[in-house]
PDB file of N, CA and C in Angstrom:
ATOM      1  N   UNK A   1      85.055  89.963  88.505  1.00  0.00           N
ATOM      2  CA  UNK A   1      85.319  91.103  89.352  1.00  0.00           C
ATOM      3  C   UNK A   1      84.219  91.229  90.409  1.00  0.00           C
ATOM      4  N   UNK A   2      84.532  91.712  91.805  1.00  0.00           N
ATOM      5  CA  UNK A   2      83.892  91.633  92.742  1.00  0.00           C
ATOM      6  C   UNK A   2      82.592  93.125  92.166  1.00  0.00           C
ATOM      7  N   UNK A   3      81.435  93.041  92.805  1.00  0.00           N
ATOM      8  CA  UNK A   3      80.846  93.807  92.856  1.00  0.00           C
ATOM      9  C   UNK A   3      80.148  94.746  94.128  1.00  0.00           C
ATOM     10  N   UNK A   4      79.684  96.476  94.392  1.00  0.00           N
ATOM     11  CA  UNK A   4      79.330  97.025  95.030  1.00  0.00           C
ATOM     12  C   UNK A   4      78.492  95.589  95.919  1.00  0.00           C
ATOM     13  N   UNK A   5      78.558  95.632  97.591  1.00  0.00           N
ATOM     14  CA  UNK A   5      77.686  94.799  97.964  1.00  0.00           C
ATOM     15  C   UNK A   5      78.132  93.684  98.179  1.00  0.00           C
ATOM     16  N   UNK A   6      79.274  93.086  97.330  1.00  0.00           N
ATOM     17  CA  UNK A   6      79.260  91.639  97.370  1.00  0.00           C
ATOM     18  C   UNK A   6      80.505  91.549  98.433  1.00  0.00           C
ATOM     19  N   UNK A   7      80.093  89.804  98.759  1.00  0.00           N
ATOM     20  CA  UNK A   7      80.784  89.357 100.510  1.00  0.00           C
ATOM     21  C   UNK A   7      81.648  88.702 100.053  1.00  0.00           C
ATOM     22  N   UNK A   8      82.830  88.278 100.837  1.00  0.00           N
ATOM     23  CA  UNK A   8      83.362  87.101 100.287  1.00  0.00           C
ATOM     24  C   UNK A   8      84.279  86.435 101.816  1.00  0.00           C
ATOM     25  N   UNK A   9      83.923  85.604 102.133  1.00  0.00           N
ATOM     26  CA  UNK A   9      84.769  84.964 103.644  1.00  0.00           C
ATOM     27  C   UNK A   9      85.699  84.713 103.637  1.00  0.00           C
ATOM     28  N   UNK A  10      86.717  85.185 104.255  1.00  0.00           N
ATOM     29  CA  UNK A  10      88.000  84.658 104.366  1.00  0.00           C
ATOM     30  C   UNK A  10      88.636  84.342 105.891  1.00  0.00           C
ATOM     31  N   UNK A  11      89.808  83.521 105.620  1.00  0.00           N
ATOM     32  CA  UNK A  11      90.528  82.921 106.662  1.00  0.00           C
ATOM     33  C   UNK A  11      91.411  83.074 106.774  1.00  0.00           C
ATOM     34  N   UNK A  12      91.855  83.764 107.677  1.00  0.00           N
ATOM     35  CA  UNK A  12      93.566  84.405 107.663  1.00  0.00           C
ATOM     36  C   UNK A  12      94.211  82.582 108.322  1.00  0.00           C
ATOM     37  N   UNK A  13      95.620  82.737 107.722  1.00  0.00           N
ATOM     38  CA  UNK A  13      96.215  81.489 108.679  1.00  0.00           C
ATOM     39  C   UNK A  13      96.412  80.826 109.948  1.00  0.00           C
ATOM     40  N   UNK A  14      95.765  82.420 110.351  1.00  0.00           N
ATOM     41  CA  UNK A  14      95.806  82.495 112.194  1.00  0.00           C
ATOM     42  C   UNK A  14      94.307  81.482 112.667  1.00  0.00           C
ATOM     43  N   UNK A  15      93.619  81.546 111.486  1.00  0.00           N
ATOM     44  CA  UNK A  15      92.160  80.962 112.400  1.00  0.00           C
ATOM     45  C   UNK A  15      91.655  81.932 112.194  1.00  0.00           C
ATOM     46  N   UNK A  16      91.304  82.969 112.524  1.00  0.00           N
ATOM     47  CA  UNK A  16      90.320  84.216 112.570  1.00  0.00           C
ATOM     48  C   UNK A  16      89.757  84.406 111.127  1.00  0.00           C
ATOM     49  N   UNK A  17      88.690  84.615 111.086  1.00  0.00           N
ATOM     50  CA  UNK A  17      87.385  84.434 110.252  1.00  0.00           C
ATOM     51  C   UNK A  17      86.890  86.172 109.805  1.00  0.00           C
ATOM     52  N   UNK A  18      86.852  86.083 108.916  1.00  0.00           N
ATOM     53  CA  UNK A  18      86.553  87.669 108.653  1.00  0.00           C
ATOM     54  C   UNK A  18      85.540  87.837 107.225  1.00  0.00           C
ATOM     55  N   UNK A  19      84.749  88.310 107.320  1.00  0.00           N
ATOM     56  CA  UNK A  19      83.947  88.969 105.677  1.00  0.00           C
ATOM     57  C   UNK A  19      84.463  90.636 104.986  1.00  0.00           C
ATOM     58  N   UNK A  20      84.637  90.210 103.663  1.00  0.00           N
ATOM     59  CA  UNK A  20      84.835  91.227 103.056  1.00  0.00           C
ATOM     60  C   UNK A  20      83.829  91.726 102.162  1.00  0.00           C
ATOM     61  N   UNK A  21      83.428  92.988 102.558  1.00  0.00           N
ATOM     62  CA  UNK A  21      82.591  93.409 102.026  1.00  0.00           C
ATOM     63  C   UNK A  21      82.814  94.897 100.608  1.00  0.00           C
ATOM     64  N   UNK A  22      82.626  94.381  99.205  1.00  0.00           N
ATOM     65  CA  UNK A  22      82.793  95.437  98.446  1.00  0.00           C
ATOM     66  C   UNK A  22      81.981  96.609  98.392  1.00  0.00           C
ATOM     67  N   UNK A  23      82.977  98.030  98.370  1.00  0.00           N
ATOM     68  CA  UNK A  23      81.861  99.330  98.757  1.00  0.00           C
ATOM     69  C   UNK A  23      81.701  99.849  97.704  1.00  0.00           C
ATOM     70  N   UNK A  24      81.926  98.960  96.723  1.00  0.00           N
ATOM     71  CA  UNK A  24      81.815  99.476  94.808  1.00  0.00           C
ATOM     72  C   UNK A  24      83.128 100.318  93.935  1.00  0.00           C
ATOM     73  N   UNK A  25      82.989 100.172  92.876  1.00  0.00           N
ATOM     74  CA  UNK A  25      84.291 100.662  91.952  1.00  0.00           C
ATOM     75  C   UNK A  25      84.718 102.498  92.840  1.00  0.00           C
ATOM     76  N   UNK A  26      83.468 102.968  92.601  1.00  0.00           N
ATOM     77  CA  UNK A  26      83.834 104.706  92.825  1.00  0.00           C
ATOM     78  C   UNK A  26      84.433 104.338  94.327  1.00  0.00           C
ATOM     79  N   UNK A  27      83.498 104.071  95.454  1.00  0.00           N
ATOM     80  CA  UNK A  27      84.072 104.180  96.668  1.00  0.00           C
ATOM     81  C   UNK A  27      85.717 103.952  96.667  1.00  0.00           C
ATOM     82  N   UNK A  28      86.088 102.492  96.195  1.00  0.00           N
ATOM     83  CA  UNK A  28      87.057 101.563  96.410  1.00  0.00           C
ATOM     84  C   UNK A  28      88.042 103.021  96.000  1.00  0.00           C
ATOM     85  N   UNK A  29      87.795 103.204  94.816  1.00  0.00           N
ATOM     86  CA  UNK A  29      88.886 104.125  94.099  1.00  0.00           C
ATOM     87  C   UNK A  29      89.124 106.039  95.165  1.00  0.00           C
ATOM     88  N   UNK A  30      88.243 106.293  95.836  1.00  0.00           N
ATOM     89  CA  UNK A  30      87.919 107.027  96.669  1.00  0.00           C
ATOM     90  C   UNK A  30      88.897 106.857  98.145  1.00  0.00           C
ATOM     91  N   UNK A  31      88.631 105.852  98.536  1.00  0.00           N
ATOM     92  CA  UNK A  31      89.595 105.311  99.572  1.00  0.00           C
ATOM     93  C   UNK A  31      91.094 105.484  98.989  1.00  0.00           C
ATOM     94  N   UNK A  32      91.172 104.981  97.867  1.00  0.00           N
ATOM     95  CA  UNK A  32      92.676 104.743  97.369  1.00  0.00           C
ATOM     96  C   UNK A  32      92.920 106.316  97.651  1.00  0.00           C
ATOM     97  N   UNK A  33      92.458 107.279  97.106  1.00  0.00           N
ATOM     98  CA  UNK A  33      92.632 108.300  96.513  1.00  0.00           C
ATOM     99  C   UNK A  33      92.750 108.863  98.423  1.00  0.00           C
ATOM    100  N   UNK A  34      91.997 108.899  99.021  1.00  0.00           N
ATOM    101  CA  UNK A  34      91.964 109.580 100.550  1.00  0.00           C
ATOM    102  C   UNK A  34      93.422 109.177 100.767  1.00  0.00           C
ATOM    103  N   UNK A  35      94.097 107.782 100.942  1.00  0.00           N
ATOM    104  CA  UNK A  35      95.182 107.367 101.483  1.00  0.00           C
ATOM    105  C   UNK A  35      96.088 107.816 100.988  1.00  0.00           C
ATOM    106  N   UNK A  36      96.172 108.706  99.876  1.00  0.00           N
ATOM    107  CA  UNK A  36      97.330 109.094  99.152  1.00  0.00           C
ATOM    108  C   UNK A  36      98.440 110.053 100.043  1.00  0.00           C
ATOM    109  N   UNK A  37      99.217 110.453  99.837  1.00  0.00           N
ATOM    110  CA  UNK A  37     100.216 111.759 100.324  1.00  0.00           C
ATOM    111  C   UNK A  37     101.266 112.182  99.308  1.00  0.00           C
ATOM    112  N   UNK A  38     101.711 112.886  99.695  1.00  0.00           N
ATOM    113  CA  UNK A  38     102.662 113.528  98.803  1.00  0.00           C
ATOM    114  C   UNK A  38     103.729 112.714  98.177  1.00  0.00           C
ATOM    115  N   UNK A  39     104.215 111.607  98.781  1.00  0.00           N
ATOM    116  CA  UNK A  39     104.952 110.779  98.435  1.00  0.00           C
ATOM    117  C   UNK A  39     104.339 109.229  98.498  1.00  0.00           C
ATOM    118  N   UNK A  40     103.626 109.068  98.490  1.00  0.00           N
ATOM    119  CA  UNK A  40     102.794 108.255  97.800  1.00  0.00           C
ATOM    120  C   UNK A  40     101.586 107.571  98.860  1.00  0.00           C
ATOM    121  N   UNK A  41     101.360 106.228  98.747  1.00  0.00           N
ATOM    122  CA  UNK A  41      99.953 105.890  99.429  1.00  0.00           C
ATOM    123  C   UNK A  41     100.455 105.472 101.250  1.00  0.00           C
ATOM    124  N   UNK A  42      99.953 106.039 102.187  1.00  0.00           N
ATOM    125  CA  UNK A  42     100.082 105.540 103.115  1.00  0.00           C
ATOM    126  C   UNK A  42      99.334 104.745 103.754  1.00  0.00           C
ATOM    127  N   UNK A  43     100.361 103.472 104.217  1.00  0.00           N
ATOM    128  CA  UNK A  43      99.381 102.205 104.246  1.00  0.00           C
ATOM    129  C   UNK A  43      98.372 102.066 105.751  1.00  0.00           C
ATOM    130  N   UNK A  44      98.994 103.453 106.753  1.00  0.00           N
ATOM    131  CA  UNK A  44      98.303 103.808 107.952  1.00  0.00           C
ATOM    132  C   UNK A  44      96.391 103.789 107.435  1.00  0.00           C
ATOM    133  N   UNK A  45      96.582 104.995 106.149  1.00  0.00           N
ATOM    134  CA  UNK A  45      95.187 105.797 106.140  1.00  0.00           C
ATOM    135  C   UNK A  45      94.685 104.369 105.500  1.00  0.00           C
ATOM    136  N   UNK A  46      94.602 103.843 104.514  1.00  0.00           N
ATOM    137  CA  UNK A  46      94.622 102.694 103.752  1.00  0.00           C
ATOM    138  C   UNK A  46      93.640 102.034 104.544  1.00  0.00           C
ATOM    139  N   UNK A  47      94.528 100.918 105.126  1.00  0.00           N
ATOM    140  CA  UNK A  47      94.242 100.278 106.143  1.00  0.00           C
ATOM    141  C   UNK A  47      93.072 100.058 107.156  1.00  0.00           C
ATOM    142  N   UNK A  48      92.959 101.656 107.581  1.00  0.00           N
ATOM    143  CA  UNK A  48      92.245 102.411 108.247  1.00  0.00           C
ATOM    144  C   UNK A  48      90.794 102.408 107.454  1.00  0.00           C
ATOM    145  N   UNK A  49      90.893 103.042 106.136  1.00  0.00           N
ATOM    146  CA  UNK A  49      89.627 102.957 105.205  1.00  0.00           C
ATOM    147  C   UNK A  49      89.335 101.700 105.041  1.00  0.00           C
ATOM    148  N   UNK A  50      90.110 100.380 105.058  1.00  0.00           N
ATOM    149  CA  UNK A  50      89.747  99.206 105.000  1.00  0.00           C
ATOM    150  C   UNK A  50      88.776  98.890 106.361  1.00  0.00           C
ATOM    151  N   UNK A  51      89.414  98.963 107.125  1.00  0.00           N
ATOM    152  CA  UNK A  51      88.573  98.639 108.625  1.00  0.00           C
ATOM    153  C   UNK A  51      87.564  98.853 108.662  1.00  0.00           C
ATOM    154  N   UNK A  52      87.032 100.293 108.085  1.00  0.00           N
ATOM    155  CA  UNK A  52      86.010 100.870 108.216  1.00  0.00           C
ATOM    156  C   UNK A  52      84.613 100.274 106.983  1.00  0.00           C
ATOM    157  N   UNK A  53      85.491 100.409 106.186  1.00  0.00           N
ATOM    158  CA  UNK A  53      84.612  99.829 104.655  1.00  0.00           C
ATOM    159  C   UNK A  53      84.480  98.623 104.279  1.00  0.00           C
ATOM    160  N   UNK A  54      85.564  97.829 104.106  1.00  0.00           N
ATOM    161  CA  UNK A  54      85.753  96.212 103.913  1.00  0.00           C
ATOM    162  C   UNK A  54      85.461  95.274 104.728  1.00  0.00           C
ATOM    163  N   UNK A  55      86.869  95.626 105.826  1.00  0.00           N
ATOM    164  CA  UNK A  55      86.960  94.153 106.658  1.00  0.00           C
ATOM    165  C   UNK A  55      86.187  94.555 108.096  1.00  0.00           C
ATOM    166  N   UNK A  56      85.363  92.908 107.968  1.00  0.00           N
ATOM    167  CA  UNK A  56      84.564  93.024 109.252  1.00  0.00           C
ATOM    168  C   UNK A  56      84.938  91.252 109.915  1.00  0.00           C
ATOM    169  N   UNK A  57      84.352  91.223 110.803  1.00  0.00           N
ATOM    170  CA  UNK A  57      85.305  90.021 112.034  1.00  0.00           C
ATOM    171  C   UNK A  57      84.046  89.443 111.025  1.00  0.00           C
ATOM    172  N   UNK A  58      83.863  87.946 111.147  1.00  0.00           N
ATOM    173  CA  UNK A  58      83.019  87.353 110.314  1.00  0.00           C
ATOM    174  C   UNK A  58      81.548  87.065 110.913  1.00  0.00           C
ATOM    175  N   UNK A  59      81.293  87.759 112.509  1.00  0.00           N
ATOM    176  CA  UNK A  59      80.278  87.796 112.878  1.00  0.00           C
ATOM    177  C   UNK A  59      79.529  88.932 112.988  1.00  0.00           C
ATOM    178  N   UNK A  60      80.343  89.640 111.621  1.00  0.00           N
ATOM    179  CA  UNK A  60      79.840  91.263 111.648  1.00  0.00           C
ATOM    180  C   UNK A  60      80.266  92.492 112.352  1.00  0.00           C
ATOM    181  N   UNK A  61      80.969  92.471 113.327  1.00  0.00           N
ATOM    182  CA  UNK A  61      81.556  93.186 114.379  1.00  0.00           C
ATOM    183  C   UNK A  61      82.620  93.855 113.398  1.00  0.00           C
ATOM    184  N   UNK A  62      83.709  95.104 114.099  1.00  0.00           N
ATOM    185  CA  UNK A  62      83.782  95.845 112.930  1.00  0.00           C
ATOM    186  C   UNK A  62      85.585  95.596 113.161  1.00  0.00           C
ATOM    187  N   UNK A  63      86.004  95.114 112.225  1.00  0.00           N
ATOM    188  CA  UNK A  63      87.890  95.205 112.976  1.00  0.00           C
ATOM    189  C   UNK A  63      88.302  97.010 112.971  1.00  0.00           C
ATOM    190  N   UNK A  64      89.438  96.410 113.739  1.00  0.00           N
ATOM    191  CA  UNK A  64      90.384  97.730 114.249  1.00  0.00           C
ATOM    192  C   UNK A  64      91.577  97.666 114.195  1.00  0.00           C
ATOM    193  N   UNK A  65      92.167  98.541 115.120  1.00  0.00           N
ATOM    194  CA  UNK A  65      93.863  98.260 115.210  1.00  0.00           C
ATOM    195  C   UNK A  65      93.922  97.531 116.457  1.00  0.00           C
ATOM    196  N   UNK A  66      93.237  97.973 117.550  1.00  0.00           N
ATOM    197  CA  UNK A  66      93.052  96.954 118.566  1.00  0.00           C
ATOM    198  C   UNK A  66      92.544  95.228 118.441  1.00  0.00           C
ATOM    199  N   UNK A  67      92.256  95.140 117.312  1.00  0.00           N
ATOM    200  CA  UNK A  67      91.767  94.068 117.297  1.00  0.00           C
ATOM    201  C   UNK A  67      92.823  92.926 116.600  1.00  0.00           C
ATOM    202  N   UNK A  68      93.588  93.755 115.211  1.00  0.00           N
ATOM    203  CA  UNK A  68      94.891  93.365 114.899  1.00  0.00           C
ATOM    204  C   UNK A  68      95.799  93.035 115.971  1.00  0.00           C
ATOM    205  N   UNK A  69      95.733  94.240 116.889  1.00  0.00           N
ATOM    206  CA  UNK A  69      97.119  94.022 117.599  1.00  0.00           C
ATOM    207  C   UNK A  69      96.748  92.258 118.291  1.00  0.00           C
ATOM    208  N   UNK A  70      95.486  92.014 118.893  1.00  0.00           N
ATOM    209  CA  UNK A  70      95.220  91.003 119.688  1.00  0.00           C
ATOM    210  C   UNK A  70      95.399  89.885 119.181  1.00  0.00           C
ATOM    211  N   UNK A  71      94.788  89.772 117.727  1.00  0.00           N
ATOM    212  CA  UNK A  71      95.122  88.602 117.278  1.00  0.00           C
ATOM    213  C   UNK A  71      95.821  88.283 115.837  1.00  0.00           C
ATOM    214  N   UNK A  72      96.823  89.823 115.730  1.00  0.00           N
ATOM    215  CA  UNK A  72      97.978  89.303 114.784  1.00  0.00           C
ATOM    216  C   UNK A  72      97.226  89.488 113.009  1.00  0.00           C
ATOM    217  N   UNK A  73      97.730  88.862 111.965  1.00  0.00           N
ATOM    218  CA  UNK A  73      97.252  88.628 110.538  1.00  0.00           C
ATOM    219  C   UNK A  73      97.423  90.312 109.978  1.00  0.00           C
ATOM    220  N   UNK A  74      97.303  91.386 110.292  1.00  0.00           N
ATOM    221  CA  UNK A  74      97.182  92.667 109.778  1.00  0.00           C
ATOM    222  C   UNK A  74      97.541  92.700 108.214  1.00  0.00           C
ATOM    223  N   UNK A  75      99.115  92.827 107.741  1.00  0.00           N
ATOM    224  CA  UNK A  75      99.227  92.286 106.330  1.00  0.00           C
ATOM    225  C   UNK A  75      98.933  91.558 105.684  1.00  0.00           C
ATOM    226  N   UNK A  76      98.402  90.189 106.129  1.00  0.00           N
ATOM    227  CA  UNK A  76      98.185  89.125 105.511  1.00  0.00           C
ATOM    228  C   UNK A  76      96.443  89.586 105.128  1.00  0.00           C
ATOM    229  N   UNK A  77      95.449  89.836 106.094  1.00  0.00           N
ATOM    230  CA  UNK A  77      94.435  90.238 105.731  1.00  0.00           C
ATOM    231  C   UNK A  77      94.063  91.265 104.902  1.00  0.00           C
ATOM    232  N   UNK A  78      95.205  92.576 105.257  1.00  0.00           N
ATOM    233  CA  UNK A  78      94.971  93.587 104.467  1.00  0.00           C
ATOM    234  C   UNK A  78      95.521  93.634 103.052  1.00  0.00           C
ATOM    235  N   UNK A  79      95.769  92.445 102.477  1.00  0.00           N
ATOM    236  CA  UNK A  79      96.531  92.498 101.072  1.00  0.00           C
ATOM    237  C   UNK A  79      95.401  91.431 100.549  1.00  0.00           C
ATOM    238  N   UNK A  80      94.574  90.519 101.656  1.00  0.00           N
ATOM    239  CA  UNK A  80      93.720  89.354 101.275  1.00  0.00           C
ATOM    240  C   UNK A  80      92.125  90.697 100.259  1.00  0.00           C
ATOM    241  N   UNK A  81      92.317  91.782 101.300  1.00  0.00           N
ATOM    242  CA  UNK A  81      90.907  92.692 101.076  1.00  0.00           C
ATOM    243  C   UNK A  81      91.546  93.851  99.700  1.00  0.00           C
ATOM    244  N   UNK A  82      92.719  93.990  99.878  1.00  0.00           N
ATOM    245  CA  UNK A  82      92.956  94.966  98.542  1.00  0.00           C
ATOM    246  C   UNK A  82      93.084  94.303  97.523  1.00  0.00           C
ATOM    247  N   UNK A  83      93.205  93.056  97.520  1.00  0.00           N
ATOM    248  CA  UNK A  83      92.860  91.851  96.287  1.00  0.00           C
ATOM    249  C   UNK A  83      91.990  91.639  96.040  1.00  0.00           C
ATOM    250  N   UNK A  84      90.687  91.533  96.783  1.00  0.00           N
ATOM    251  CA  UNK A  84      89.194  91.365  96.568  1.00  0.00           C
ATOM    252  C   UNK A  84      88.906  92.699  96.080  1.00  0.00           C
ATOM    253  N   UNK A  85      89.220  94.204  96.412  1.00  0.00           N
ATOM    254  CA  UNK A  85      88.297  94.891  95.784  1.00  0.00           C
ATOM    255  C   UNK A  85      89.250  95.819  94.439  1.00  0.00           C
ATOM    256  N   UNK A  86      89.970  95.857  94.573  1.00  0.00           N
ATOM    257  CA  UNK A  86      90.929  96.249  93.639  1.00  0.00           C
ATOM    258  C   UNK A  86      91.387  95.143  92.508  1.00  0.00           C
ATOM    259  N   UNK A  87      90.870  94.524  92.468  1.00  0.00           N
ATOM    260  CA  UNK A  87      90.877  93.283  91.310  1.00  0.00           C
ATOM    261  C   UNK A  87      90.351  93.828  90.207  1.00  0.00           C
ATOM    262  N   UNK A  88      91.296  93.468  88.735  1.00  0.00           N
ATOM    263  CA  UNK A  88      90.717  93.809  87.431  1.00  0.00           C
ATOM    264  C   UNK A  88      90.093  95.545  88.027  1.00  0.00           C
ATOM    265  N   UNK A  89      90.600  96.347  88.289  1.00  0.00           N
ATOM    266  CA  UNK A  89      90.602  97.990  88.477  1.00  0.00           C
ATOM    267  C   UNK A  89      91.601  98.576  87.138  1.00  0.00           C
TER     268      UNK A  89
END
């Protein structure tokens, strides 16, 4: 299981290079819990907490939605980072 702190590089199919960074069990579960709604998790807020907490471009720079839109992968990355930190949860 990944730990608070720990990196792990990944490669979306597109080419684009990204690090994932774990923000620890409480945070991870914190995020889940922010994205929630009444009818269940929305993958807008989600996503969003990912950008901010997890996924970073792999030269450190911080992704976005602008940055998705430019070069595509959005699901594919964002299911690559809820697998890294939501693993064995």
């Amino acid at each position: 299981m990944a730990k608070k702190g720990e990196h792990k590089q990944y490669e979306a199919t597109n080419g684009q290079k990204y690090t994932f960074q774990h923000p620890g069990l409480r945070e991870s579960i914190r995020m889940r819990d922010r994205a929630k709604t009444e009818t269940g998790t929305s993958a807008e807020a989600l996503y969003s907490e990912f950008m901010e907490h997890v996924v970073f471009i792999a030269d450190g720079g911080r992704t976005s939605w602008d940055h998705f839109e430019e070069h595509g992968g959005l699901n594919e990355v964002m299911k690559a980072a809820s697998n890294f930190i939501f693993q064995d949860i």
